[in-house]
C-alpha atoms as a PDB file:
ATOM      1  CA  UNK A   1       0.000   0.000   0.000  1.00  0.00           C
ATOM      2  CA  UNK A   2       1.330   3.584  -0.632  1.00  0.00           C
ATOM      3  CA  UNK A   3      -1.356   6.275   0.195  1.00  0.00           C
ATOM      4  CA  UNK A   4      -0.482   9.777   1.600  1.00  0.00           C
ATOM      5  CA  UNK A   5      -0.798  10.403   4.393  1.00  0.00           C
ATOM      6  CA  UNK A   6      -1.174  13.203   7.541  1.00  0.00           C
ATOM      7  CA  UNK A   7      -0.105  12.734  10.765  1.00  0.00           C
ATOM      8  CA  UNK A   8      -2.294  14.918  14.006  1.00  0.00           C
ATOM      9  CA  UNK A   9       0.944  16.222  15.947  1.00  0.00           C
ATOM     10  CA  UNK A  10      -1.081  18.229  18.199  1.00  0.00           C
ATOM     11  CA  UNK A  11      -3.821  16.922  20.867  1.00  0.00           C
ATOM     12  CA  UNK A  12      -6.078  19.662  19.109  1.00  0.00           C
ATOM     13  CA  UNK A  13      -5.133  17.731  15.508  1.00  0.00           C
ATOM     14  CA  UNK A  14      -6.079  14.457  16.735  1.00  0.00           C
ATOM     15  CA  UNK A  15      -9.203  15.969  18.451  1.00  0.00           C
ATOM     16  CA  UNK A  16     -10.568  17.301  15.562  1.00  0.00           C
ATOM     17  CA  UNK A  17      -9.602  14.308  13.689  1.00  0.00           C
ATOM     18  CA  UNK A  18     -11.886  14.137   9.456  1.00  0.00           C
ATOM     19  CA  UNK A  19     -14.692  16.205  10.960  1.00  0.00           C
ATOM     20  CA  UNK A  20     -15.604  19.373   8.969  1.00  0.00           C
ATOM     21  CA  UNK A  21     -14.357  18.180   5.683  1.00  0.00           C
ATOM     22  CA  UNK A  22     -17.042  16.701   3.283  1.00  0.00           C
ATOM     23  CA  UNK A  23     -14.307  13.976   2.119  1.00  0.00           C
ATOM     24  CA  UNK A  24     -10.573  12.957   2.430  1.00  0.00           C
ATOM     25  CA  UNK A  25      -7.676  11.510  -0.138  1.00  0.00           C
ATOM     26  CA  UNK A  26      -4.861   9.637   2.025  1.00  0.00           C
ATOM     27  CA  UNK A  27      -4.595   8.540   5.627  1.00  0.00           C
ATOM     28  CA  UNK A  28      -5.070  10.837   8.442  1.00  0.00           C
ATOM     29  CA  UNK A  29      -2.511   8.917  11.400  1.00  0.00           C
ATOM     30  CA  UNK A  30      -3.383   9.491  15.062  1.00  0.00           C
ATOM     31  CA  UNK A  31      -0.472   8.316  17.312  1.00  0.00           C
ATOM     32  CA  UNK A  32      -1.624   8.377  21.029  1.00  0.00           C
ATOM     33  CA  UNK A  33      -5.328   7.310  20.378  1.00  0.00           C
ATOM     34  CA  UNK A  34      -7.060   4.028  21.309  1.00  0.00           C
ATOM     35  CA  UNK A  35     -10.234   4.857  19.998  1.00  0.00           C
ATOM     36  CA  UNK A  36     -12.031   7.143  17.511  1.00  0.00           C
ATOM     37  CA  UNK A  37     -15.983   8.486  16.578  1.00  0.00           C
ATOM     38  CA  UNK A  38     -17.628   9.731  13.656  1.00  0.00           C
ATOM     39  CA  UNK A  39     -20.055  12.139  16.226  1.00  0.00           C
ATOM     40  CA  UNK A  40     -20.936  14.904  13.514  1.00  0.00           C
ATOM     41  CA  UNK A  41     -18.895  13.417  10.781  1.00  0.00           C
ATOM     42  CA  UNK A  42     -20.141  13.725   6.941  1.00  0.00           C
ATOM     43  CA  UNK A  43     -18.992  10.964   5.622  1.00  0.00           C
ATOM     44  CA  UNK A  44     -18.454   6.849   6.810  1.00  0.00           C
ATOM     45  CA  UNK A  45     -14.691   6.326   7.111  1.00  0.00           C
ATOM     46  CA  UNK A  46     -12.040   3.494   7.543  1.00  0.00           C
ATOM     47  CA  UNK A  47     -10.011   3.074  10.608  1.00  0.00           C
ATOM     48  CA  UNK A  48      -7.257   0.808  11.485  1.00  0.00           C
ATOM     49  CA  UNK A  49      -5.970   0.472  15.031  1.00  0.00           C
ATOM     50  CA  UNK A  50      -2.611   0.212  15.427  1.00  0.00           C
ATOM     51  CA  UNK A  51       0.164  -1.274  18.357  1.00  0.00           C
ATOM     52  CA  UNK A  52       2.953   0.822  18.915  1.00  0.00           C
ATOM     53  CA  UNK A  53       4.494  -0.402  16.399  1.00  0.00           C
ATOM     54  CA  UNK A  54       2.320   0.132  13.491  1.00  0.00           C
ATOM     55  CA  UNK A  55       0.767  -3.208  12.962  1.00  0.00           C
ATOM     56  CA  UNK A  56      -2.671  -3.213  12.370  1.00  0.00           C
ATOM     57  CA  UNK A  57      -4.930  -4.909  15.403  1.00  0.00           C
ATOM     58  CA  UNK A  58      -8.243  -4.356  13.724  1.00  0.00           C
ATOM     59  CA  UNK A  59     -10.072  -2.819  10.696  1.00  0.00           C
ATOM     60  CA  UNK A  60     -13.503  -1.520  11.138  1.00  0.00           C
ATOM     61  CA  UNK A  61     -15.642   1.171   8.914  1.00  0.00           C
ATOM     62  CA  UNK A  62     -17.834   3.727  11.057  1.00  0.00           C
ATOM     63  CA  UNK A  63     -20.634   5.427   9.570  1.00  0.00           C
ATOM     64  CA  UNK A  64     -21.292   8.866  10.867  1.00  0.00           C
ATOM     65  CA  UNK A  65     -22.700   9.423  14.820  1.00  0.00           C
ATOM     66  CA  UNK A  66     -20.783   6.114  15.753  1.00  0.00           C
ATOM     67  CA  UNK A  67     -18.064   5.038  17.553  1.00  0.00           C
ATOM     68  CA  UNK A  68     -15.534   2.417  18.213  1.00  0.00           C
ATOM     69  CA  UNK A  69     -14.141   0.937  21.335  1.00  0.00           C
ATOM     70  CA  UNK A  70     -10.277   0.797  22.301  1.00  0.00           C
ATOM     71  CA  UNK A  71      -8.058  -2.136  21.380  1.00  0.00           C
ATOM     72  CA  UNK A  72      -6.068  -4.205  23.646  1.00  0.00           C
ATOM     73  CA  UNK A  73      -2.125  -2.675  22.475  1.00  0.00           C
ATOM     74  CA  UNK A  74      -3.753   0.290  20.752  1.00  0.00           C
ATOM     75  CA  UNK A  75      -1.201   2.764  20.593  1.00  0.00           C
ATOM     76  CA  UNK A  76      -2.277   4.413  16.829  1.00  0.00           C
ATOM     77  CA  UNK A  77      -5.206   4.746  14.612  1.00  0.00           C
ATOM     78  CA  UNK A  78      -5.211   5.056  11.114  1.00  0.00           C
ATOM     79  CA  UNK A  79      -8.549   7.188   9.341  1.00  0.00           C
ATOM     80  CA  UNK A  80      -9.316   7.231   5.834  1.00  0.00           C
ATOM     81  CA  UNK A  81     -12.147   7.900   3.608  1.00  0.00           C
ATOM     82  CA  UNK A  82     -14.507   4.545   3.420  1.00  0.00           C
ATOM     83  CA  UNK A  83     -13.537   1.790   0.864  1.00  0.00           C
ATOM     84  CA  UNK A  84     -10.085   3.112   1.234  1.00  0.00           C
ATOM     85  CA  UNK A  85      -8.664   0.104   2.807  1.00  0.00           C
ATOM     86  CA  UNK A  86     -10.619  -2.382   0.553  1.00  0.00           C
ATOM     87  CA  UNK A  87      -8.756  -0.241  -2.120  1.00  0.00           C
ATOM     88  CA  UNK A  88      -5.320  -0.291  -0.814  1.00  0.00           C
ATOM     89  CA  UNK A  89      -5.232  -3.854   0.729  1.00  0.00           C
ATOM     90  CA  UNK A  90      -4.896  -2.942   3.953  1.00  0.00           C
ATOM     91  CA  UNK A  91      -6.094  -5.734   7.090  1.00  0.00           C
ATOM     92  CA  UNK A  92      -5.128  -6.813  10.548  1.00  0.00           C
ATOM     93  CA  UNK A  93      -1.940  -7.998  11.077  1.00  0.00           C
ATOM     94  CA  UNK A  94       0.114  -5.616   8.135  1.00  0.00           C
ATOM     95  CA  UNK A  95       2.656  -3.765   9.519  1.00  0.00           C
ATOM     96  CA  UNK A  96       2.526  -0.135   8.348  1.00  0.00           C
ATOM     97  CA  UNK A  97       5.582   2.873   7.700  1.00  0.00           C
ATOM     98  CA  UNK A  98       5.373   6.177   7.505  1.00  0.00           C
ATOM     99  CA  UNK A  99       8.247   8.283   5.420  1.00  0.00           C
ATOM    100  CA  UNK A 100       8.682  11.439   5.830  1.00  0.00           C
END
């Protein structure tokens, strides 16, 4: 898989997360989140959770106004726009990298 992709530096970043955009190309990557929502989101997206090292735990889609519950090991979560994943091959158990 090669996709661009943001990374949330800030606690503000990761707060805000996909919500008030209407759509999203790439990966958004949260590092120090266990768990993510869709609460006022316009769209259904894609997340992976992550361990610390970037290997995927779990692959779920969320359609807006829900949420999912931390992993065991969740250290990361990966966001992208629904059908993203399907698209790119991604599932538990890869091992993602970021370049920068």
């Amino acid at each position: 898989m090669l996709a661009a992709a943001e990374v949330a530096e800030t606690f503000g970043q990761r707060a805000k997360g996909l919500l008030g955009r209407t759509g999203y190309e790439g990966a958004l990557v949260l590092h120090r989140t266990r768990s993510v929502h869709t609460f006022g989101m316009r769209f259904a997206i894609d997340v992976a959770l992550c361990d610390h090292e970037l290997t995927v735990i779990r692959v779920t889609t969320l359609r807006p106004w829900r949420m999912c519950l931390p992993v065991r090991r969740g250290r990361s979560v990966i966001e992208a726009e629904a059908g993203a994943f399907e698209r790119w091959g991604l599932k538990a158990g890869d091992r993602l990298e970021l370049r920068g």
